[in-house]
PDB file of N, CA and C in Angstrom:
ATOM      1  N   UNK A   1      21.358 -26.397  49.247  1.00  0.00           N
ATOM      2  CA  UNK A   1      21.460 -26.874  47.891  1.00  0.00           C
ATOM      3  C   UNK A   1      21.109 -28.362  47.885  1.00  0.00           C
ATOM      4  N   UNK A   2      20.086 -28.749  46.951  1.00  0.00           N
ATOM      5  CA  UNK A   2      19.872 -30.293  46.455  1.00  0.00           C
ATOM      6  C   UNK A   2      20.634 -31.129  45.672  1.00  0.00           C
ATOM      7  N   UNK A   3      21.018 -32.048  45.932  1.00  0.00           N
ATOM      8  CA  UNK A   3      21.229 -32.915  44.340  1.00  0.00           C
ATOM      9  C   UNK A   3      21.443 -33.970  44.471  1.00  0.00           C
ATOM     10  N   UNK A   4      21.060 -34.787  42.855  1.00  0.00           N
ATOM     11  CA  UNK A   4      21.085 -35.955  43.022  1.00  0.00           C
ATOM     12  C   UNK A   4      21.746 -36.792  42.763  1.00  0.00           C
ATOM     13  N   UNK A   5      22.200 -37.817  43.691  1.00  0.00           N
ATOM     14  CA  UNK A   5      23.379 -38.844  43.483  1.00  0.00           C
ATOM     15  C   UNK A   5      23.464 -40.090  43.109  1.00  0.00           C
ATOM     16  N   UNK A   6      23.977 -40.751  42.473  1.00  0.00           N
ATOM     17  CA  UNK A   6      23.631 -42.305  42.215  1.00  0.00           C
ATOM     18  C   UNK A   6      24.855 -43.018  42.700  1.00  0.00           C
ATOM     19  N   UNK A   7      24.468 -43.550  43.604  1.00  0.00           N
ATOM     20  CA  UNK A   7      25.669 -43.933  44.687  1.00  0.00           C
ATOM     21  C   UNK A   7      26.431 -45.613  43.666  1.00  0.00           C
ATOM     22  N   UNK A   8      27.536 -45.718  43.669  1.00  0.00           N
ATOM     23  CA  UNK A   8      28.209 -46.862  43.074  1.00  0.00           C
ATOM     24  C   UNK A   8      28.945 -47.614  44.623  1.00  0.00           C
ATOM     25  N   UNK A   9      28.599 -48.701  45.446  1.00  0.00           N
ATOM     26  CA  UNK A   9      29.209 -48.692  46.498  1.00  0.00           C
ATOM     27  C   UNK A   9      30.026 -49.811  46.105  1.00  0.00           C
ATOM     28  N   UNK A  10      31.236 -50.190  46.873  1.00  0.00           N
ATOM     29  CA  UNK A  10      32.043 -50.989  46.330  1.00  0.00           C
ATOM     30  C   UNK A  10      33.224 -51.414  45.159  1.00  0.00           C
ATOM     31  N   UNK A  11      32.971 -49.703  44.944  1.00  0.00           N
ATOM     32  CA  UNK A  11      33.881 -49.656  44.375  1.00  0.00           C
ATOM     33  C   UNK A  11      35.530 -49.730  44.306  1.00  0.00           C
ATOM     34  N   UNK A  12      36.476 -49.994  43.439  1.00  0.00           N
ATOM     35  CA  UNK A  12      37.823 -49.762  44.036  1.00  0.00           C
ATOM     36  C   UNK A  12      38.678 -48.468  44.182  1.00  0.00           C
ATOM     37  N   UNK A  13      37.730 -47.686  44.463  1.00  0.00           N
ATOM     38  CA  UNK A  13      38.327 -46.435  44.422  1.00  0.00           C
ATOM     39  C   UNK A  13      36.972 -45.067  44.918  1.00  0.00           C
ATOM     40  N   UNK A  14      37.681 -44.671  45.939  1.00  0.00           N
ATOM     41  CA  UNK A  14      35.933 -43.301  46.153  1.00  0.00           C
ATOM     42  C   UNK A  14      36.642 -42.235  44.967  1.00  0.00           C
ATOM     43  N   UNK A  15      35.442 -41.839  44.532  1.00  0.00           N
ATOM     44  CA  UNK A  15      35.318 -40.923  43.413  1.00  0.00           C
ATOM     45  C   UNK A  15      34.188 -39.960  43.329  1.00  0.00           C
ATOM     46  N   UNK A  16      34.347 -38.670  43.047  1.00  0.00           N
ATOM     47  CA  UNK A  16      32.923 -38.031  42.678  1.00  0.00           C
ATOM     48  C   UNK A  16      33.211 -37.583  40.749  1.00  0.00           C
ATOM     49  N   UNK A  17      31.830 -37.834  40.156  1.00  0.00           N
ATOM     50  CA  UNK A  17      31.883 -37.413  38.390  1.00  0.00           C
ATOM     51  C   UNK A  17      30.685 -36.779  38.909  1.00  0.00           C
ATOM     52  N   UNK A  18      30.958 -35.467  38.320  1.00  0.00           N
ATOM     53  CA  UNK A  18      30.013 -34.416  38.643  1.00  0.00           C
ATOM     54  C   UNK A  18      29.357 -34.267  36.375  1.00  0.00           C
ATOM     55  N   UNK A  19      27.979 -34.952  36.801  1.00  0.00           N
ATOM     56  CA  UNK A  19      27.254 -35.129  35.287  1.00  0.00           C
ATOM     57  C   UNK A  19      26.881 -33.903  35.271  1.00  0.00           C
ATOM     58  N   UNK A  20      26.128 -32.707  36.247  1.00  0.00           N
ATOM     59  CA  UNK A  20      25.685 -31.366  35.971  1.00  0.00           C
ATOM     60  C   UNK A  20      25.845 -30.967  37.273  1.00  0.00           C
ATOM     61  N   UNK A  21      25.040 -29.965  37.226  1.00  0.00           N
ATOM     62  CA  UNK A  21      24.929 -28.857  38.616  1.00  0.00           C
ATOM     63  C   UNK A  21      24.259 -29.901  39.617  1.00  0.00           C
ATOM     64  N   UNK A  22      23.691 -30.206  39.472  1.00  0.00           N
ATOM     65  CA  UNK A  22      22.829 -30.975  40.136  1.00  0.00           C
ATOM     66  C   UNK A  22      22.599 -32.610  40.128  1.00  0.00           C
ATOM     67  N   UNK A  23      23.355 -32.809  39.439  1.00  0.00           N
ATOM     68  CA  UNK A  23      23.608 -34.048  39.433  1.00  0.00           C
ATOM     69  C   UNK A  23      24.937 -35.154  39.214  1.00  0.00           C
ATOM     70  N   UNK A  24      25.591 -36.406  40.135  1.00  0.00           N
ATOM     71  CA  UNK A  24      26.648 -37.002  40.535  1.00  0.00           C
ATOM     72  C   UNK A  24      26.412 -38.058  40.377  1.00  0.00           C
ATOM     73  N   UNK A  25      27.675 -39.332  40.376  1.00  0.00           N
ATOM     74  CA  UNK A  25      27.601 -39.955  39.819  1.00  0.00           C
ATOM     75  C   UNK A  25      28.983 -39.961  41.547  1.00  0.00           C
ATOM     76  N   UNK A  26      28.581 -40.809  42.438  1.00  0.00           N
ATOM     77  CA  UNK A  26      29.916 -41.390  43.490  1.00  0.00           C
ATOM     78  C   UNK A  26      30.461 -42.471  43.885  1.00  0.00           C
ATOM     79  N   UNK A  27      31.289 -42.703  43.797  1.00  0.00           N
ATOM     80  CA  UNK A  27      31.660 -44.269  43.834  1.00  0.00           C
ATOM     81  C   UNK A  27      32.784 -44.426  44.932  1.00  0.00           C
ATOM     82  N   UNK A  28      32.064 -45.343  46.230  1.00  0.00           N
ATOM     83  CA  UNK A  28      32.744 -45.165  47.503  1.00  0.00           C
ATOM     84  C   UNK A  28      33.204 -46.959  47.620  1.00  0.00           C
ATOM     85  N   UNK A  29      34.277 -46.895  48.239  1.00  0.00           N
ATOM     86  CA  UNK A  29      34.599 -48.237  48.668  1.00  0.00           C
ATOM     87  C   UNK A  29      33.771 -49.225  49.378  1.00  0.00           C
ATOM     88  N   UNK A  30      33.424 -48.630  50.597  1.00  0.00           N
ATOM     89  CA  UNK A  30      32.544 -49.546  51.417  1.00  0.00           C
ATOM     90  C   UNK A  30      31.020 -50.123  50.848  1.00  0.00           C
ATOM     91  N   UNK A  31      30.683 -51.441  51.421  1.00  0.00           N
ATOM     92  CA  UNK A  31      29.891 -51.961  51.106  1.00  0.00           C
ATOM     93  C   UNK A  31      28.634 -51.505  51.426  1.00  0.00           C
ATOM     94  N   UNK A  32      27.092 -51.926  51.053  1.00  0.00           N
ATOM     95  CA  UNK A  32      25.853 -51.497  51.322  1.00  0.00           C
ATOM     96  C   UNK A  32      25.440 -52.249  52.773  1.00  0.00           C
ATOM     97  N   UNK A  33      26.448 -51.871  53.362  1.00  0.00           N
ATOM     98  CA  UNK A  33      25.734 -53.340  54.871  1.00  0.00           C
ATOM     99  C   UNK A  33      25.944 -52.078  55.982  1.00  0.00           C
ATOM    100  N   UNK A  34      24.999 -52.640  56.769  1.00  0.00           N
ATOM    101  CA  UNK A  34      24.973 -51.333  58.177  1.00  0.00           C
ATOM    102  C   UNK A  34      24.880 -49.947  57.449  1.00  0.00           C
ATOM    103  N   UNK A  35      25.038 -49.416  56.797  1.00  0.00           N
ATOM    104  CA  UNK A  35      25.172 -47.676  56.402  1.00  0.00           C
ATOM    105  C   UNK A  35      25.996 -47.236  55.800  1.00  0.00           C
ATOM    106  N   UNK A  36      27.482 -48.223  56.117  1.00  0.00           N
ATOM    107  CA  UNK A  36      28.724 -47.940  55.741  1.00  0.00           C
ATOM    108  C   UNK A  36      28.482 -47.272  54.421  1.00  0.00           C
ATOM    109  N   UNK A  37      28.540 -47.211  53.459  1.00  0.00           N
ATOM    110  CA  UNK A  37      28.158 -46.814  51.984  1.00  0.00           C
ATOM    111  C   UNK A  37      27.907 -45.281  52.324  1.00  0.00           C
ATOM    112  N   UNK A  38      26.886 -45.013  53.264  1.00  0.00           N
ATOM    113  CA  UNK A  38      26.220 -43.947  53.246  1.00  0.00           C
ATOM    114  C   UNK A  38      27.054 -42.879  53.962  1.00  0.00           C
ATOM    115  N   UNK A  39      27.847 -43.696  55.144  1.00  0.00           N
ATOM    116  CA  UNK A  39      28.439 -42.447  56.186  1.00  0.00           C
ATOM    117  C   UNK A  39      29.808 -42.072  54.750  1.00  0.00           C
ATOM    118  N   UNK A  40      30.414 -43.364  54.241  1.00  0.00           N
ATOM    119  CA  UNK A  40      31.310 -43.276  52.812  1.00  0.00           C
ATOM    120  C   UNK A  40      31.188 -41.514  52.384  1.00  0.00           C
ATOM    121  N   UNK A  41      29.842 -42.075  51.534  1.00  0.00           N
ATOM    122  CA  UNK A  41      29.338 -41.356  51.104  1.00  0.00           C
ATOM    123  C   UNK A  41      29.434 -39.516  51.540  1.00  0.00           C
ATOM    124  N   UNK A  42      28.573 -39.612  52.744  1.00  0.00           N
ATOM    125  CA  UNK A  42      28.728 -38.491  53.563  1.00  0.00           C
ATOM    126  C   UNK A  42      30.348 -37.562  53.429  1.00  0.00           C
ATOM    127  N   UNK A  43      31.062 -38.545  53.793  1.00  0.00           N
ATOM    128  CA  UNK A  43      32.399 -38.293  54.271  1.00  0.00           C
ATOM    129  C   UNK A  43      33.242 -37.787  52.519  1.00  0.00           C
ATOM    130  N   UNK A  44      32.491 -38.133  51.855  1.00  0.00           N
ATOM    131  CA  UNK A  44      33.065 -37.970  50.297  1.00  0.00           C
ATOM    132  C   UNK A  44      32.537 -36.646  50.210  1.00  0.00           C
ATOM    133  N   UNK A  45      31.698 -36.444  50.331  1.00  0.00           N
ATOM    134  CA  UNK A  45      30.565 -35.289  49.795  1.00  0.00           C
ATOM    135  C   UNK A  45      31.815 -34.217  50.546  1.00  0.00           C
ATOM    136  N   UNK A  46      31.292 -34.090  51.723  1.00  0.00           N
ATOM    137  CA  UNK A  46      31.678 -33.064  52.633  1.00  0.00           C
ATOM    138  C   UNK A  46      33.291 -32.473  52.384  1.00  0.00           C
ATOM    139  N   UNK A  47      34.213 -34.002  52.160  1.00  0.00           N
ATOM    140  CA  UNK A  47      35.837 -33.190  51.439  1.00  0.00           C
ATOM    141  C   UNK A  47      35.293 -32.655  49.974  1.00  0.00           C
ATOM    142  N   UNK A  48      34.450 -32.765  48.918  1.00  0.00           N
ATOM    143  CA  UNK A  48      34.388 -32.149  47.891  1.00  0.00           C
ATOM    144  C   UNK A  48      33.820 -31.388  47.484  1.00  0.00           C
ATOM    145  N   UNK A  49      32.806 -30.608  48.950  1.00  0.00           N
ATOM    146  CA  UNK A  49      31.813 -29.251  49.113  1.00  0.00           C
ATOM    147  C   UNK A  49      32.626 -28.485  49.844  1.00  0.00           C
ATOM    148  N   UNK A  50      33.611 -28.738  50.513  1.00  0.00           N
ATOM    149  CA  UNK A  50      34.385 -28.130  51.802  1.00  0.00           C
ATOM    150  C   UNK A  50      33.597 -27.851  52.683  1.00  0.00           C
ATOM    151  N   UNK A  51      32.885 -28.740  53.164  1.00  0.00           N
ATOM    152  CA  UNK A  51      31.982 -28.583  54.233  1.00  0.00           C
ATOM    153  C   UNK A  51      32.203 -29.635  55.439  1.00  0.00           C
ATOM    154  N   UNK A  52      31.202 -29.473  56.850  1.00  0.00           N
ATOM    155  CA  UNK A  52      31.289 -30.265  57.579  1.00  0.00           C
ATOM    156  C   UNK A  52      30.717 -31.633  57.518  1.00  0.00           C
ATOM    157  N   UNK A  53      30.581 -33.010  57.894  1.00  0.00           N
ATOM    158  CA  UNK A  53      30.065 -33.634  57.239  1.00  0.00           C
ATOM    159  C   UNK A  53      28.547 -33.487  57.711  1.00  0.00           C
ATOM    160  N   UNK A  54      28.693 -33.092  58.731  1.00  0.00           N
ATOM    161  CA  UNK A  54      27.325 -32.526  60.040  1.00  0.00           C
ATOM    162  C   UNK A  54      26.750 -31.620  58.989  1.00  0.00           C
ATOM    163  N   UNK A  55      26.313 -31.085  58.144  1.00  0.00           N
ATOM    164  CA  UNK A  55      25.955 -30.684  57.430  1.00  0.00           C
ATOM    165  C   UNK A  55      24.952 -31.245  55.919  1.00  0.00           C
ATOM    166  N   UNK A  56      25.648 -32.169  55.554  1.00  0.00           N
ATOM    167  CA  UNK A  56      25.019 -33.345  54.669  1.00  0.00           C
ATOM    168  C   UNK A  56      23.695 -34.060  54.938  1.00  0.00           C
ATOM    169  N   UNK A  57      22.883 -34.509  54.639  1.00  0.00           N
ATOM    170  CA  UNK A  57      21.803 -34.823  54.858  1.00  0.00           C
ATOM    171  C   UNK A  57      21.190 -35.866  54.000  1.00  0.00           C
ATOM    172  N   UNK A  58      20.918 -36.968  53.726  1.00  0.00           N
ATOM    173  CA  UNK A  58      20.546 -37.439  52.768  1.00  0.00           C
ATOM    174  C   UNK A  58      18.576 -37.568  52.920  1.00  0.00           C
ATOM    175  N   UNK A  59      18.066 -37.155  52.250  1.00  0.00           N
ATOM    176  CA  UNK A  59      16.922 -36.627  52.113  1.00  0.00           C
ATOM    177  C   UNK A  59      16.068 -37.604  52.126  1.00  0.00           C
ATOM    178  N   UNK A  60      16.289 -38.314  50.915  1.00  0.00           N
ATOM    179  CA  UNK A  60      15.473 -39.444  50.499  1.00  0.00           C
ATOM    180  C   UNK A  60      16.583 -40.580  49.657  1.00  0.00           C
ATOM    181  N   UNK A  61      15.645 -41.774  49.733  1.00  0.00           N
ATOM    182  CA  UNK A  61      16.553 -42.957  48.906  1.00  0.00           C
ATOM    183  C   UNK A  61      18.155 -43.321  50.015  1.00  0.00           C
ATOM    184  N   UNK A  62      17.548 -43.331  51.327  1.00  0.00           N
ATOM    185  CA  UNK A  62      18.995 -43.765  51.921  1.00  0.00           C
ATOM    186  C   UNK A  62      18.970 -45.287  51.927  1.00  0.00           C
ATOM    187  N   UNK A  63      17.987 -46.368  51.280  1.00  0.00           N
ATOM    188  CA  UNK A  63      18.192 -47.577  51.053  1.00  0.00           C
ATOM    189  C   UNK A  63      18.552 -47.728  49.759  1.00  0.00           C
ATOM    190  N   UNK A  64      18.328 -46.705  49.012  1.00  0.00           N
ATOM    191  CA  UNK A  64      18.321 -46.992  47.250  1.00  0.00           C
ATOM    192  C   UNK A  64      19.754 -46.578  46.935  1.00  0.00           C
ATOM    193  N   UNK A  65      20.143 -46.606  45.651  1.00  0.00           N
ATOM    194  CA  UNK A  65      21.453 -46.522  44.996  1.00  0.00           C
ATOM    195  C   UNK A  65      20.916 -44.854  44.481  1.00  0.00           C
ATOM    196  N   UNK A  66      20.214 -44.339  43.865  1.00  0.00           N
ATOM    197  CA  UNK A  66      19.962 -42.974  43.822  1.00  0.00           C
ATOM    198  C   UNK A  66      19.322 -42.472  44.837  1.00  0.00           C
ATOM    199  N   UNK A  67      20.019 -41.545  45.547  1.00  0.00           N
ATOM    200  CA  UNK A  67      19.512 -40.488  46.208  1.00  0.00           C
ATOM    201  C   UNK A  67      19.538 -39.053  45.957  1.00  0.00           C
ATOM    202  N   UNK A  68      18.867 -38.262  47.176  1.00  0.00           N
ATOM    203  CA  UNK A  68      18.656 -37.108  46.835  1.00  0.00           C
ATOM    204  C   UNK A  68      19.106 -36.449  48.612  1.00  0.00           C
ATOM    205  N   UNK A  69      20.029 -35.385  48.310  1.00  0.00           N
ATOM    206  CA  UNK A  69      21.251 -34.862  49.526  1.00  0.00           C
ATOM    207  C   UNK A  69      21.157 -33.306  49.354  1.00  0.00           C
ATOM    208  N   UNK A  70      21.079 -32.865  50.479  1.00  0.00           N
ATOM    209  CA  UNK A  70      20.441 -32.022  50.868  1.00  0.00           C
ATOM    210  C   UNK A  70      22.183 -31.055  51.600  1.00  0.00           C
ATOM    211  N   UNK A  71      22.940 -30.275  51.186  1.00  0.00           N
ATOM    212  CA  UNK A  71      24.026 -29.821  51.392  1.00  0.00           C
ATOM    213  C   UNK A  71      23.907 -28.608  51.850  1.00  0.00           C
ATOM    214  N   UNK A  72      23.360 -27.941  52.925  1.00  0.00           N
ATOM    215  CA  UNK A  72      23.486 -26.719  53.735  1.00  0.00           C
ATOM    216  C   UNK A  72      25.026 -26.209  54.266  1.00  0.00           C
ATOM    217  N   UNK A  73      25.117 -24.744  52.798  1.00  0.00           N
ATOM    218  CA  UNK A  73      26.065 -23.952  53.153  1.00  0.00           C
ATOM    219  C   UNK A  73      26.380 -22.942  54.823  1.00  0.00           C
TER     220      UNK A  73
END
């Protein structure tokens, strides 16, 4: 399954707002420096798919604030 995310990093609080099927809106604590944001990220996804995080993938846009994540059931 695809979809697309518009990452909020730095936020005070991790959050997922699910806008449609296919599209999120996540807002992770850690900052955009080293990856942190992204593994965040990862680690958000995976408690709110019930999945592993080894599983997650971010496809495209892993420098950008929207990406596109690639979630193999």
């Amino acid at each position: 399954m695809k979809i697309i995310v518009k990452t909020k990093p730095g936020s005070k609080e991790n959050k997922i707002e699910k806008i449609d099927e296919a599209n999120y809106i996540v807002h992770v604590k850690e900052p955009p420096i080293n990856g942190r944001a992204n593994v965040a990220l990862i680690k958000l996804l995976a408690e709110y798919f019930d999945v592993s995080p080894s599983l997650i993938e971010i496809i495209s846009g892993y420098m950008a604030r929207i990406k596109v994540i690639e979630i193999n059931n």
